[in-house]
ModelCIF file with pLDDT and N, C-alpha, C, O atoms, coordinates in Angstrom:
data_MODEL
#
_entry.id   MODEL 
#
_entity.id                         1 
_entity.type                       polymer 
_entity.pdbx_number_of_molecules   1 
#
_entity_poly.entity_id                      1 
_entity_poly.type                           'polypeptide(L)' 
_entity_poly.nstd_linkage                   no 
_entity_poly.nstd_monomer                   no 
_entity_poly.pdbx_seq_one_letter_code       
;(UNK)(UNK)(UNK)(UNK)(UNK)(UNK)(UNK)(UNK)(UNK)(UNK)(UNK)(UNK)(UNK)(UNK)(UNK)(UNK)
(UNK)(UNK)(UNK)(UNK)(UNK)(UNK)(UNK)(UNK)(UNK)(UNK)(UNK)(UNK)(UNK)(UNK)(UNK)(UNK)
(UNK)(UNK)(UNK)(UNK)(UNK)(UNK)(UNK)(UNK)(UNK)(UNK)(UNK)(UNK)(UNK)
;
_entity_poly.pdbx_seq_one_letter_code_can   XXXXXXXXXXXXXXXXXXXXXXXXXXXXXXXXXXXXXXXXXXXXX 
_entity_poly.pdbx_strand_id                 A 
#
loop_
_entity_poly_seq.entity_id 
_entity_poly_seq.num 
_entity_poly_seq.mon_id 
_entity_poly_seq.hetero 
1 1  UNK n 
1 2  UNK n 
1 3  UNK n 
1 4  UNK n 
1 5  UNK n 
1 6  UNK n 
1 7  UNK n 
1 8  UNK n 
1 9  UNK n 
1 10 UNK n 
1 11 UNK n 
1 12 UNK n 
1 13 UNK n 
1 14 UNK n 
1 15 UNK n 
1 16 UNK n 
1 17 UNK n 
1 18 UNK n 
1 19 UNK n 
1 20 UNK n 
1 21 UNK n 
1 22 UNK n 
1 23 UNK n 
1 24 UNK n 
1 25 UNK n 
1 26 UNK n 
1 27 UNK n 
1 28 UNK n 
1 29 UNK n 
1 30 UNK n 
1 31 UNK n 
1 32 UNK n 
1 33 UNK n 
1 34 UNK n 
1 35 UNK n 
1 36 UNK n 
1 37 UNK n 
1 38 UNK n 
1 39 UNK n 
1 40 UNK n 
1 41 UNK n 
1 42 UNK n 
1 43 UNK n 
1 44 UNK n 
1 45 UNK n 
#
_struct_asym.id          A 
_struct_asym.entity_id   1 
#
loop_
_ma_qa_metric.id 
_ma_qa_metric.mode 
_ma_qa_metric.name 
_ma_qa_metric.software_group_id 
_ma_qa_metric.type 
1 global pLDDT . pLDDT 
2 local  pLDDT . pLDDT 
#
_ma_qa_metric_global.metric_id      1 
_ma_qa_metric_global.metric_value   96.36 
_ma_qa_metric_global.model_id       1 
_ma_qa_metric_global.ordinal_id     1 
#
loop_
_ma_qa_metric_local.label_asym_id 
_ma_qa_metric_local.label_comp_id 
_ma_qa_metric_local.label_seq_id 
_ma_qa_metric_local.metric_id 
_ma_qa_metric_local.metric_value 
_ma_qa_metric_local.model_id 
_ma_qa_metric_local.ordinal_id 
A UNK 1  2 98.00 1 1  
A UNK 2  2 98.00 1 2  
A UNK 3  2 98.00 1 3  
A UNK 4  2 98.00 1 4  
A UNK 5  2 96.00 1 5  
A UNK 6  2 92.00 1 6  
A UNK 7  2 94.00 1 7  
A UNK 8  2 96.00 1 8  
A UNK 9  2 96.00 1 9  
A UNK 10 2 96.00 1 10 
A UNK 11 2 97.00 1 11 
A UNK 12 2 98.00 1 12 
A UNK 13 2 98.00 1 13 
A UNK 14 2 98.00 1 14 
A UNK 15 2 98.00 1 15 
A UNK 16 2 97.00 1 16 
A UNK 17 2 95.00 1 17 
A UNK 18 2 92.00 1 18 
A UNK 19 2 92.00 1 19 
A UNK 20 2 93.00 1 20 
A UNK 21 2 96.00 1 21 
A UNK 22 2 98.00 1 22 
A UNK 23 2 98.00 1 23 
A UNK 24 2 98.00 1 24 
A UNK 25 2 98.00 1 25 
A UNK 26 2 98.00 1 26 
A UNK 27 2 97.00 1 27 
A UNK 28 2 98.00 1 28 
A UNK 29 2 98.00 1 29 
A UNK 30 2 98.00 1 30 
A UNK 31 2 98.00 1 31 
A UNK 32 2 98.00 1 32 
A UNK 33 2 98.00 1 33 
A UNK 34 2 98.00 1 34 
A UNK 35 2 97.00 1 35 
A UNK 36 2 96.00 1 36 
A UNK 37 2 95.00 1 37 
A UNK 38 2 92.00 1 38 
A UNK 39 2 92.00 1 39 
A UNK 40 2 94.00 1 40 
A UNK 41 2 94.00 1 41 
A UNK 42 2 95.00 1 42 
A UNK 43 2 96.00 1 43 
A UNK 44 2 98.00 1 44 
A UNK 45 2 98.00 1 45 
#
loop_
_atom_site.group_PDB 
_atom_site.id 
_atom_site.type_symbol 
_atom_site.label_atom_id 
_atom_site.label_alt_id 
_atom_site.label_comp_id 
_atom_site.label_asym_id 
_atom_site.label_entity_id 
_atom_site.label_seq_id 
_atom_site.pdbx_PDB_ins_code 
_atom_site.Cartn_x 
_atom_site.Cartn_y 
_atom_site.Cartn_z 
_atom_site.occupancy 
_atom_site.B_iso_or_equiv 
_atom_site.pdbx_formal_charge 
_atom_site.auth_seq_id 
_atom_site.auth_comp_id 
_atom_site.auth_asym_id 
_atom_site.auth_atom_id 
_atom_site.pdbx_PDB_model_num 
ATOM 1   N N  . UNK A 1 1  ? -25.743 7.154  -14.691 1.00 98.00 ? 1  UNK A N  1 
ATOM 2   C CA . UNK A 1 1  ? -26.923 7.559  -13.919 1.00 98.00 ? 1  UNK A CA 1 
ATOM 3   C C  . UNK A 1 1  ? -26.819 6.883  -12.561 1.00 98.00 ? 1  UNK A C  1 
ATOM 4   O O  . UNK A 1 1  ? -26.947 5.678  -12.339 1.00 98.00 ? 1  UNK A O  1 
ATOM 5   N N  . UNK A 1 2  ? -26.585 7.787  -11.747 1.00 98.00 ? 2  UNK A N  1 
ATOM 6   C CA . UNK A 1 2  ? -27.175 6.831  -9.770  1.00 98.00 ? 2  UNK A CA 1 
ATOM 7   C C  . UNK A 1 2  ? -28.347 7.652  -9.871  1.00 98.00 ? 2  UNK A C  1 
ATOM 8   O O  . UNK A 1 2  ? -28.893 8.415  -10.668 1.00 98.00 ? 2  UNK A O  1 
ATOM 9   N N  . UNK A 1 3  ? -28.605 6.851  -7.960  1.00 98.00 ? 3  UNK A N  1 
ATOM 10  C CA . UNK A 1 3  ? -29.863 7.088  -7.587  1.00 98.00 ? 3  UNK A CA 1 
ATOM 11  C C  . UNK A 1 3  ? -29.667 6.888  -6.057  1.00 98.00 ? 3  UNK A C  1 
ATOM 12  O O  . UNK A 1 3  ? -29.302 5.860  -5.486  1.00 98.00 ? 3  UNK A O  1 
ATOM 13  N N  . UNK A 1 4  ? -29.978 8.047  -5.538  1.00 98.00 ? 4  UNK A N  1 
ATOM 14  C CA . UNK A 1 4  ? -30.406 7.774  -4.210  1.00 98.00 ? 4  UNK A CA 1 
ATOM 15  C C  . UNK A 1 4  ? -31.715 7.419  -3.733  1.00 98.00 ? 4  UNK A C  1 
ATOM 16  O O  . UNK A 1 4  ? -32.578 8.045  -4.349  1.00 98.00 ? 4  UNK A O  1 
ATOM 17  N N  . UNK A 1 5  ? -32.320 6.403  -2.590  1.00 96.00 ? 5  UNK A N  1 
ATOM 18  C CA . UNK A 1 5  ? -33.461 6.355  -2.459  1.00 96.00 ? 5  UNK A CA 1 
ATOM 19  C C  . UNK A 1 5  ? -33.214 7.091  -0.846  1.00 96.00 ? 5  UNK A C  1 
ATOM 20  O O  . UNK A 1 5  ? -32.072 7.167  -0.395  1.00 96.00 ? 5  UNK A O  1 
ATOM 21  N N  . UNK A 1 6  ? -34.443 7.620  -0.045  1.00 92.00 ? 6  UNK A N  1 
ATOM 22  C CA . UNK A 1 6  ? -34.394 8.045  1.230   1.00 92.00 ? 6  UNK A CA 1 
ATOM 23  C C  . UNK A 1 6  ? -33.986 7.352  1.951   1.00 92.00 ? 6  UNK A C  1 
ATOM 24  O O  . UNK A 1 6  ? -34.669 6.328  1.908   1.00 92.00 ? 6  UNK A O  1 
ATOM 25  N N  . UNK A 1 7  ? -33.185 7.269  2.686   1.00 94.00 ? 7  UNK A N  1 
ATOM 26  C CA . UNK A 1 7  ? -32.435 6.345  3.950   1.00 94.00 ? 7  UNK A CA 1 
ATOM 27  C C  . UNK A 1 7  ? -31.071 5.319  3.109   1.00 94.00 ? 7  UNK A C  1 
ATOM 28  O O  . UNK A 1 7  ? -30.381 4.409  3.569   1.00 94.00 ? 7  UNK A O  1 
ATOM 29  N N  . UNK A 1 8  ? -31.090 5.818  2.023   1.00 96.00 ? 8  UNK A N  1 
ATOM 30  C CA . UNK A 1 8  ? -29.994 4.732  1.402   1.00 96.00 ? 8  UNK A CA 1 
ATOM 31  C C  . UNK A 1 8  ? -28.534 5.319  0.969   1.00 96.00 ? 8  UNK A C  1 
ATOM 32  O O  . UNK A 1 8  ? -28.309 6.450  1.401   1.00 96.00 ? 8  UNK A O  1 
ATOM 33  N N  . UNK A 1 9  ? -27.715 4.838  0.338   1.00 96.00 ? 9  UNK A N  1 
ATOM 34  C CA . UNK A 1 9  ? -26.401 4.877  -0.362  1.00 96.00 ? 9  UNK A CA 1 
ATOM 35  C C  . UNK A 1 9  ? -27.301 5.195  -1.656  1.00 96.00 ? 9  UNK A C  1 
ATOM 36  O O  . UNK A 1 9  ? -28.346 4.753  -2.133  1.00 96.00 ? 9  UNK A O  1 
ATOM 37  N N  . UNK A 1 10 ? -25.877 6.694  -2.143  1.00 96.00 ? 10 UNK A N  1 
ATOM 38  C CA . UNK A 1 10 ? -26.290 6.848  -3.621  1.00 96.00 ? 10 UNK A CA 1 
ATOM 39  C C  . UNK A 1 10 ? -25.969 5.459  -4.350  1.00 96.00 ? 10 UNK A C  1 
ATOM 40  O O  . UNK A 1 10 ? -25.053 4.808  -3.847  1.00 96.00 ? 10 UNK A O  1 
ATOM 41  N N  . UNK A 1 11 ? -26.493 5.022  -5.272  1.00 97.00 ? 11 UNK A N  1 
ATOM 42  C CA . UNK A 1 11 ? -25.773 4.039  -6.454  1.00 97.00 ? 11 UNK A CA 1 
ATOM 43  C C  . UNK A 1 11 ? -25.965 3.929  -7.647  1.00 97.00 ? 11 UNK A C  1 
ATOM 44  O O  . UNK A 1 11 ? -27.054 4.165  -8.169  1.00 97.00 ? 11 UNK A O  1 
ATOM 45  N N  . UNK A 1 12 ? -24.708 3.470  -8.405  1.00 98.00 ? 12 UNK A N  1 
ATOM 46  C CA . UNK A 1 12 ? -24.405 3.758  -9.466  1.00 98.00 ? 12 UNK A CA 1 
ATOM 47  C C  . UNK A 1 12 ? -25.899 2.494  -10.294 1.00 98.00 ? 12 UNK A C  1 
ATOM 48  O O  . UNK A 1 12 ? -26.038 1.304  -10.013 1.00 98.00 ? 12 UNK A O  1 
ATOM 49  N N  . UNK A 1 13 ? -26.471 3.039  -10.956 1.00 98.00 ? 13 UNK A N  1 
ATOM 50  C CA . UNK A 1 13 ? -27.472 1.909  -12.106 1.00 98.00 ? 13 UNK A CA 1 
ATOM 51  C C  . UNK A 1 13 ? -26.881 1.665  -13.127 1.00 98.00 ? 13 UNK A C  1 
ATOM 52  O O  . UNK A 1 13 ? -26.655 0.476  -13.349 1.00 98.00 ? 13 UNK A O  1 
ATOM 53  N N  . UNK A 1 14 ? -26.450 2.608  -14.044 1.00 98.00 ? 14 UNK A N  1 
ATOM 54  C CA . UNK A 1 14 ? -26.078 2.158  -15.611 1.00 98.00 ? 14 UNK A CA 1 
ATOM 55  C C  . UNK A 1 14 ? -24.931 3.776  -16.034 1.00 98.00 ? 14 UNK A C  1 
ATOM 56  O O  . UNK A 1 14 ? -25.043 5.001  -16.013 1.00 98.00 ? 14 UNK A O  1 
ATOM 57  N N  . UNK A 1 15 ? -24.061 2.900  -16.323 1.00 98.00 ? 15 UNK A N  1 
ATOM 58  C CA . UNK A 1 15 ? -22.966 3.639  -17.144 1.00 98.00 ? 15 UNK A CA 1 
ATOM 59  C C  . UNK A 1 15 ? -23.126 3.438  -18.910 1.00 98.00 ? 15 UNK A C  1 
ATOM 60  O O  . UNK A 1 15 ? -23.412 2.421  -19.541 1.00 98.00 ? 15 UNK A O  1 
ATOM 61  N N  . UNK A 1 16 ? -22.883 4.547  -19.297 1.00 97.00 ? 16 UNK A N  1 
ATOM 62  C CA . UNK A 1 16 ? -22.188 4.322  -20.720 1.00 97.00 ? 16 UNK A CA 1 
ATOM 63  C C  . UNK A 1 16 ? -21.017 4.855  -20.992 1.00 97.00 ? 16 UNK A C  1 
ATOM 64  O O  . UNK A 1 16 ? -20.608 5.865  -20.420 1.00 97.00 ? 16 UNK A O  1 
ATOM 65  N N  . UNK A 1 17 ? -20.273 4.130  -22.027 1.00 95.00 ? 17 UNK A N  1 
ATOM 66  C CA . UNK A 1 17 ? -18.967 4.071  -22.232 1.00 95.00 ? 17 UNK A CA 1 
ATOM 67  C C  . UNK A 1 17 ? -18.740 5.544  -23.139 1.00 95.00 ? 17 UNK A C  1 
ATOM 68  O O  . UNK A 1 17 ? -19.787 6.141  -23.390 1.00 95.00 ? 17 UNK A O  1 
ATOM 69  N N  . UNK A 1 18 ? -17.196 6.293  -23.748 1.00 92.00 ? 18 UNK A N  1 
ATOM 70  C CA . UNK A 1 18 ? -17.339 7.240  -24.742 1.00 92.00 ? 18 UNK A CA 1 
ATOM 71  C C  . UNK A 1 18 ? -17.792 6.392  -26.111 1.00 92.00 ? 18 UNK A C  1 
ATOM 72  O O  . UNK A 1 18 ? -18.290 6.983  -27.069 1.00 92.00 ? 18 UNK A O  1 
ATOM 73  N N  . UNK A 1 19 ? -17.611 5.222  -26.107 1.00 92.00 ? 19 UNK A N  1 
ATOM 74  C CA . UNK A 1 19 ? -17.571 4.774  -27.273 1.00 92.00 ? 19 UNK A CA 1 
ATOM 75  C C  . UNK A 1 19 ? -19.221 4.269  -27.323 1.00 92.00 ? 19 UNK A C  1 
ATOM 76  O O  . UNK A 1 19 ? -19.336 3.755  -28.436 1.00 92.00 ? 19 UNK A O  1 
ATOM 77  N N  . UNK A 1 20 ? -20.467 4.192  -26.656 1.00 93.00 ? 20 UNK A N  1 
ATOM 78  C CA . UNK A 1 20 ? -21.537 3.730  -26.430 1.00 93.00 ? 20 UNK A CA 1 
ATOM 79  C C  . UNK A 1 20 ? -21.973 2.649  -25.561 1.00 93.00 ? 20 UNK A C  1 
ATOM 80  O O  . UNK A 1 20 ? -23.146 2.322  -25.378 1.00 93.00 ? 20 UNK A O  1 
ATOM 81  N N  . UNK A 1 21 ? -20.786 2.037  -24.958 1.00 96.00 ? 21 UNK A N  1 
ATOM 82  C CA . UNK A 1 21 ? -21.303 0.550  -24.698 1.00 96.00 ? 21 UNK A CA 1 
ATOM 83  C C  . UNK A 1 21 ? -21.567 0.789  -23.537 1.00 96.00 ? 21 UNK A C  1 
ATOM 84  O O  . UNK A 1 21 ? -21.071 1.665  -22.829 1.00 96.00 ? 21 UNK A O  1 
ATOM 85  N N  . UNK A 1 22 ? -22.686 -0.287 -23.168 1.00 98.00 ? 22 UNK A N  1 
ATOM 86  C CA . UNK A 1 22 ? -23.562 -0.068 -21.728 1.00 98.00 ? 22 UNK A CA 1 
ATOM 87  C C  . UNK A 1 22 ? -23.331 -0.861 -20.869 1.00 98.00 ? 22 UNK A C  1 
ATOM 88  O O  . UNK A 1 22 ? -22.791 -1.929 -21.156 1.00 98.00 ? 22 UNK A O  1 
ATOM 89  N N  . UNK A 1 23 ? -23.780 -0.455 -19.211 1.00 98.00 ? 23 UNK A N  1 
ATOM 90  C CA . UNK A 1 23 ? -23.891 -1.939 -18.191 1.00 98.00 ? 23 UNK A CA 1 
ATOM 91  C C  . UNK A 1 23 ? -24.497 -1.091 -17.483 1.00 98.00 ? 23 UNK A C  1 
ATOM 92  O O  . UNK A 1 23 ? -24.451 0.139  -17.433 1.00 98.00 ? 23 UNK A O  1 
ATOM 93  N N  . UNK A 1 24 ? -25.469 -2.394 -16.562 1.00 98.00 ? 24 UNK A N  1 
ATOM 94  C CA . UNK A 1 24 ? -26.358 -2.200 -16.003 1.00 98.00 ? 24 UNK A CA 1 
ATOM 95  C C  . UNK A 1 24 ? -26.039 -2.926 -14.646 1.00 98.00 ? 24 UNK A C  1 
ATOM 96  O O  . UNK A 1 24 ? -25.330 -3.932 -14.642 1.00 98.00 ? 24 UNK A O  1 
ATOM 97  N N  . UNK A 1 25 ? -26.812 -2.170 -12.984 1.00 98.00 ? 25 UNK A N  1 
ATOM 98  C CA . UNK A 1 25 ? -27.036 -2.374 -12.217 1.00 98.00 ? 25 UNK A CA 1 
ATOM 99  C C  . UNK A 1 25 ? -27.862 -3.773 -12.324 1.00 98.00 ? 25 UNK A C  1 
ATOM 100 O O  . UNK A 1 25 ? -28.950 -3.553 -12.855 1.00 98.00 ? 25 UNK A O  1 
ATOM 101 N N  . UNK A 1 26 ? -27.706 -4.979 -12.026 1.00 98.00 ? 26 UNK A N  1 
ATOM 102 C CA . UNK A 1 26 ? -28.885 -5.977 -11.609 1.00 98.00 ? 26 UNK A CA 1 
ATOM 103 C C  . UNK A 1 26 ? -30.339 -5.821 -11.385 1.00 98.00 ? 26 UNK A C  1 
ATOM 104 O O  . UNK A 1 26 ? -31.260 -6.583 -11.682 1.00 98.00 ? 26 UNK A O  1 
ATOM 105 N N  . UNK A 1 27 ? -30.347 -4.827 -10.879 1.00 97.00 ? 27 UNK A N  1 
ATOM 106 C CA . UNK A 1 27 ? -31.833 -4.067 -10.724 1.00 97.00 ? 27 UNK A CA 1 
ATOM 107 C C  . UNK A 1 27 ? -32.594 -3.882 -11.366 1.00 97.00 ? 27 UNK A C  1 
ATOM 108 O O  . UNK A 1 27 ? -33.781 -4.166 -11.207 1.00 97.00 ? 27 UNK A O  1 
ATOM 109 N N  . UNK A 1 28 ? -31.907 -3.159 -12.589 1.00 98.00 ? 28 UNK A N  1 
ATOM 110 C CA . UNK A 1 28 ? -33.113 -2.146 -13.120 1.00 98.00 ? 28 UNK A CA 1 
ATOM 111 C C  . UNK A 1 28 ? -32.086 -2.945 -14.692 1.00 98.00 ? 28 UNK A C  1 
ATOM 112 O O  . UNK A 1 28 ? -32.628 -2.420 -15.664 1.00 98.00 ? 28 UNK A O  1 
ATOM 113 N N  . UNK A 1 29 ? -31.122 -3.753 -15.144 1.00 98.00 ? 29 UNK A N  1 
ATOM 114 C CA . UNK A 1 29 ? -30.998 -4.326 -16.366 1.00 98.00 ? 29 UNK A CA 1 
ATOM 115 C C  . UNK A 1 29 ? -32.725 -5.050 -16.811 1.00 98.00 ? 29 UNK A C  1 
ATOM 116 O O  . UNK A 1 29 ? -33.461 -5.714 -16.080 1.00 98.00 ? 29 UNK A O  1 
ATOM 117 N N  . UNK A 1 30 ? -33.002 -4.520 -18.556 1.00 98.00 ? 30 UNK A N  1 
ATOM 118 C CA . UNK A 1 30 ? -33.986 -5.248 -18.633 1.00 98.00 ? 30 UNK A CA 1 
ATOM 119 C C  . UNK A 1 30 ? -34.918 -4.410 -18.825 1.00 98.00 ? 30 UNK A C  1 
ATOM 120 O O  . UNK A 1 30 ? -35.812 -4.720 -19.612 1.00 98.00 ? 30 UNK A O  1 
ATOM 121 N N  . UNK A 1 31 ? -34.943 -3.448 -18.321 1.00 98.00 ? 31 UNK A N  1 
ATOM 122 C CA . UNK A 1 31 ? -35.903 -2.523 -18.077 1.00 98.00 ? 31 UNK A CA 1 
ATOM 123 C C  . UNK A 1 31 ? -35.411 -0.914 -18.534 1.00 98.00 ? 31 UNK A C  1 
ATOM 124 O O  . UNK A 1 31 ? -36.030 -0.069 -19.180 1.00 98.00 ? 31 UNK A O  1 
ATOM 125 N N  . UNK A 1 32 ? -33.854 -0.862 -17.836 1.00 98.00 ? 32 UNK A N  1 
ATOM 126 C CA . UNK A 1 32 ? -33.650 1.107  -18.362 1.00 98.00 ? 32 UNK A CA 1 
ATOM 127 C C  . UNK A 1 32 ? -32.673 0.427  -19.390 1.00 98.00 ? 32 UNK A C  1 
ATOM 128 O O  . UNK A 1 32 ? -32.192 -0.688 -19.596 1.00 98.00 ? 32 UNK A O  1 
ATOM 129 N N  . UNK A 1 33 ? -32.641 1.588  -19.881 1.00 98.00 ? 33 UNK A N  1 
ATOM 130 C CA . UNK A 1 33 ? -31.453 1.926  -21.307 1.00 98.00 ? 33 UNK A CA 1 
ATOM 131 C C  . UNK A 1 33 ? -31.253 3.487  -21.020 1.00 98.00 ? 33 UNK A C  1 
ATOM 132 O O  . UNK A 1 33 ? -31.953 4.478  -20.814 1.00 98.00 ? 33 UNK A O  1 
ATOM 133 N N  . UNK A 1 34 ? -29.360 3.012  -21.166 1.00 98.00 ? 34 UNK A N  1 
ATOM 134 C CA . UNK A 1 34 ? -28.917 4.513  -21.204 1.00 98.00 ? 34 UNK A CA 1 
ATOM 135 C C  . UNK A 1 34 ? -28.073 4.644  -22.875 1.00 98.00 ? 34 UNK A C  1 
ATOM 136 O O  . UNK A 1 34 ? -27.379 3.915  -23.584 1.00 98.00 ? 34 UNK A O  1 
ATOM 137 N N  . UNK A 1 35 ? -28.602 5.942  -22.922 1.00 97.00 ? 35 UNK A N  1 
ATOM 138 C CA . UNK A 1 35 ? -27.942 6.331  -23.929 1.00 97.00 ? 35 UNK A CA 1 
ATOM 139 C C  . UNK A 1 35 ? -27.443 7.827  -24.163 1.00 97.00 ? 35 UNK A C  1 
ATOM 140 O O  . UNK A 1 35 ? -27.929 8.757  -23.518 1.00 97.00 ? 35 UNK A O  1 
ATOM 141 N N  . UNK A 1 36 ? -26.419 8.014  -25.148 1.00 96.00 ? 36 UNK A N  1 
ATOM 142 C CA . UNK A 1 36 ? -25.818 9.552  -24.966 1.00 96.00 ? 36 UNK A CA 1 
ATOM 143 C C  . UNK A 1 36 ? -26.248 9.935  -26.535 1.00 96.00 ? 36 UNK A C  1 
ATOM 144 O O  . UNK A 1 36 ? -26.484 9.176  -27.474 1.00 96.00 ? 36 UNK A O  1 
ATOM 145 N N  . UNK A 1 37 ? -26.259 11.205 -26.480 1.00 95.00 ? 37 UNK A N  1 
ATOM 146 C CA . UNK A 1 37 ? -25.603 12.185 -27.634 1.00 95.00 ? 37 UNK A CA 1 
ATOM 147 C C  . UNK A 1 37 ? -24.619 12.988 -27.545 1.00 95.00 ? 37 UNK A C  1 
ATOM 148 O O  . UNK A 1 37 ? -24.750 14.076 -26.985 1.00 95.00 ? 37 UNK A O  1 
ATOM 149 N N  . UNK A 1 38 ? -23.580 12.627 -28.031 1.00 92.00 ? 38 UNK A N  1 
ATOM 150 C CA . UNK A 1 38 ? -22.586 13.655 -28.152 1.00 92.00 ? 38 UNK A CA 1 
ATOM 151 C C  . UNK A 1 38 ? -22.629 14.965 -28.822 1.00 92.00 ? 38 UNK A C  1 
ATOM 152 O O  . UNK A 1 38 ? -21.940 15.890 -28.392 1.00 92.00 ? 38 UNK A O  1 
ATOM 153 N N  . UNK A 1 39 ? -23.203 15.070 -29.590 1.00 92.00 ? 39 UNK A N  1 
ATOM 154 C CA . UNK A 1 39 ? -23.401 16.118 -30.359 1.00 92.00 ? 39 UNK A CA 1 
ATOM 155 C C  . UNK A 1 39 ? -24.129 17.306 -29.210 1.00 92.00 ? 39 UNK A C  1 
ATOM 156 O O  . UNK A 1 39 ? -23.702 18.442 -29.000 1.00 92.00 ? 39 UNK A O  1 
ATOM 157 N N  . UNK A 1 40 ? -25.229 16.711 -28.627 1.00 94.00 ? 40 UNK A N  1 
ATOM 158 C CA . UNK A 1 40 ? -25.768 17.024 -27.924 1.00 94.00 ? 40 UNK A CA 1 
ATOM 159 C C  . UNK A 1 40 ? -24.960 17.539 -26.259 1.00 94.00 ? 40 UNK A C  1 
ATOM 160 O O  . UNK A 1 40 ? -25.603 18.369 -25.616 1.00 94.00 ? 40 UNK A O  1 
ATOM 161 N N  . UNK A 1 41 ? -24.030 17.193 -25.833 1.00 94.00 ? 41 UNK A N  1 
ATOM 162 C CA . UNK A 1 41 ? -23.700 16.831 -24.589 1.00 94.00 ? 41 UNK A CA 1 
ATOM 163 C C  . UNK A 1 41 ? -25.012 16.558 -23.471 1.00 94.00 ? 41 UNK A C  1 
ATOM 164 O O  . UNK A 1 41 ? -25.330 17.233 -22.492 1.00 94.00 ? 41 UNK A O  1 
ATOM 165 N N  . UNK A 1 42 ? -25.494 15.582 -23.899 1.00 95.00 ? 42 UNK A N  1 
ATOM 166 C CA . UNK A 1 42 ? -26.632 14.898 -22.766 1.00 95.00 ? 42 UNK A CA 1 
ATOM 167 C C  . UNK A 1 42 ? -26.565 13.126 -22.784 1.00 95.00 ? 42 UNK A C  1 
ATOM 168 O O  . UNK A 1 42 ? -26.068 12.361 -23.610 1.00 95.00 ? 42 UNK A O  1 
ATOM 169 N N  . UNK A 1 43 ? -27.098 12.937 -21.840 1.00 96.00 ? 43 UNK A N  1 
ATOM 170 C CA . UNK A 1 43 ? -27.265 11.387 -21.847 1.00 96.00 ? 43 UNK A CA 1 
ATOM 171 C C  . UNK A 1 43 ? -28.721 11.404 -21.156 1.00 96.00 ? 43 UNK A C  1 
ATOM 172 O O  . UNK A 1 43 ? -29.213 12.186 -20.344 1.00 96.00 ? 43 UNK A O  1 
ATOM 173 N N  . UNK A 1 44 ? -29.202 10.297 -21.756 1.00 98.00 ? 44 UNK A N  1 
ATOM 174 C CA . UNK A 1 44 ? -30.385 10.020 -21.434 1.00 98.00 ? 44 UNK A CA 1 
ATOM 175 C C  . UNK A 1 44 ? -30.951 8.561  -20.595 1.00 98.00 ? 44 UNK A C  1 
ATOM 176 O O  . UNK A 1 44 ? -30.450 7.591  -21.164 1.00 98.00 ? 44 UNK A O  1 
ATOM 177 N N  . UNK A 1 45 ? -31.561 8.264  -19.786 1.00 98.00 ? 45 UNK A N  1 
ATOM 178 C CA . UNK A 1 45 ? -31.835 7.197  -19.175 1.00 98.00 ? 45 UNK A CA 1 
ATOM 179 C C  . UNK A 1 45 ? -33.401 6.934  -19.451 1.00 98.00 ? 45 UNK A C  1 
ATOM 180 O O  . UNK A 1 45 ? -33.955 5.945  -18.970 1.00 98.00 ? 45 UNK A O  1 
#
């Protein structure tokens, strides 16, 4: 998941891995959780 804010650089917040594992932007760790379904092809933030 990125994010652009108005006047800024897109940036990257939180990746997940194929295998599930997560990392987080400094920012927003603490607070978002990403997660996928494969079955599904979606990921969710």
């Amino acid at each position: 998941w990125y994010r652009q804010a108005p006047g800024k650089q897109r940036e990257l917040v939180a990746v997940i891995t194929k295998g599930g594992s997560a990392n987080y932007a400094d920012s927003v760790k603490g607070r978002f959780t990403i997660s996928r379904d494969n079955a599904k092809n979606t990921v969710y933030l």
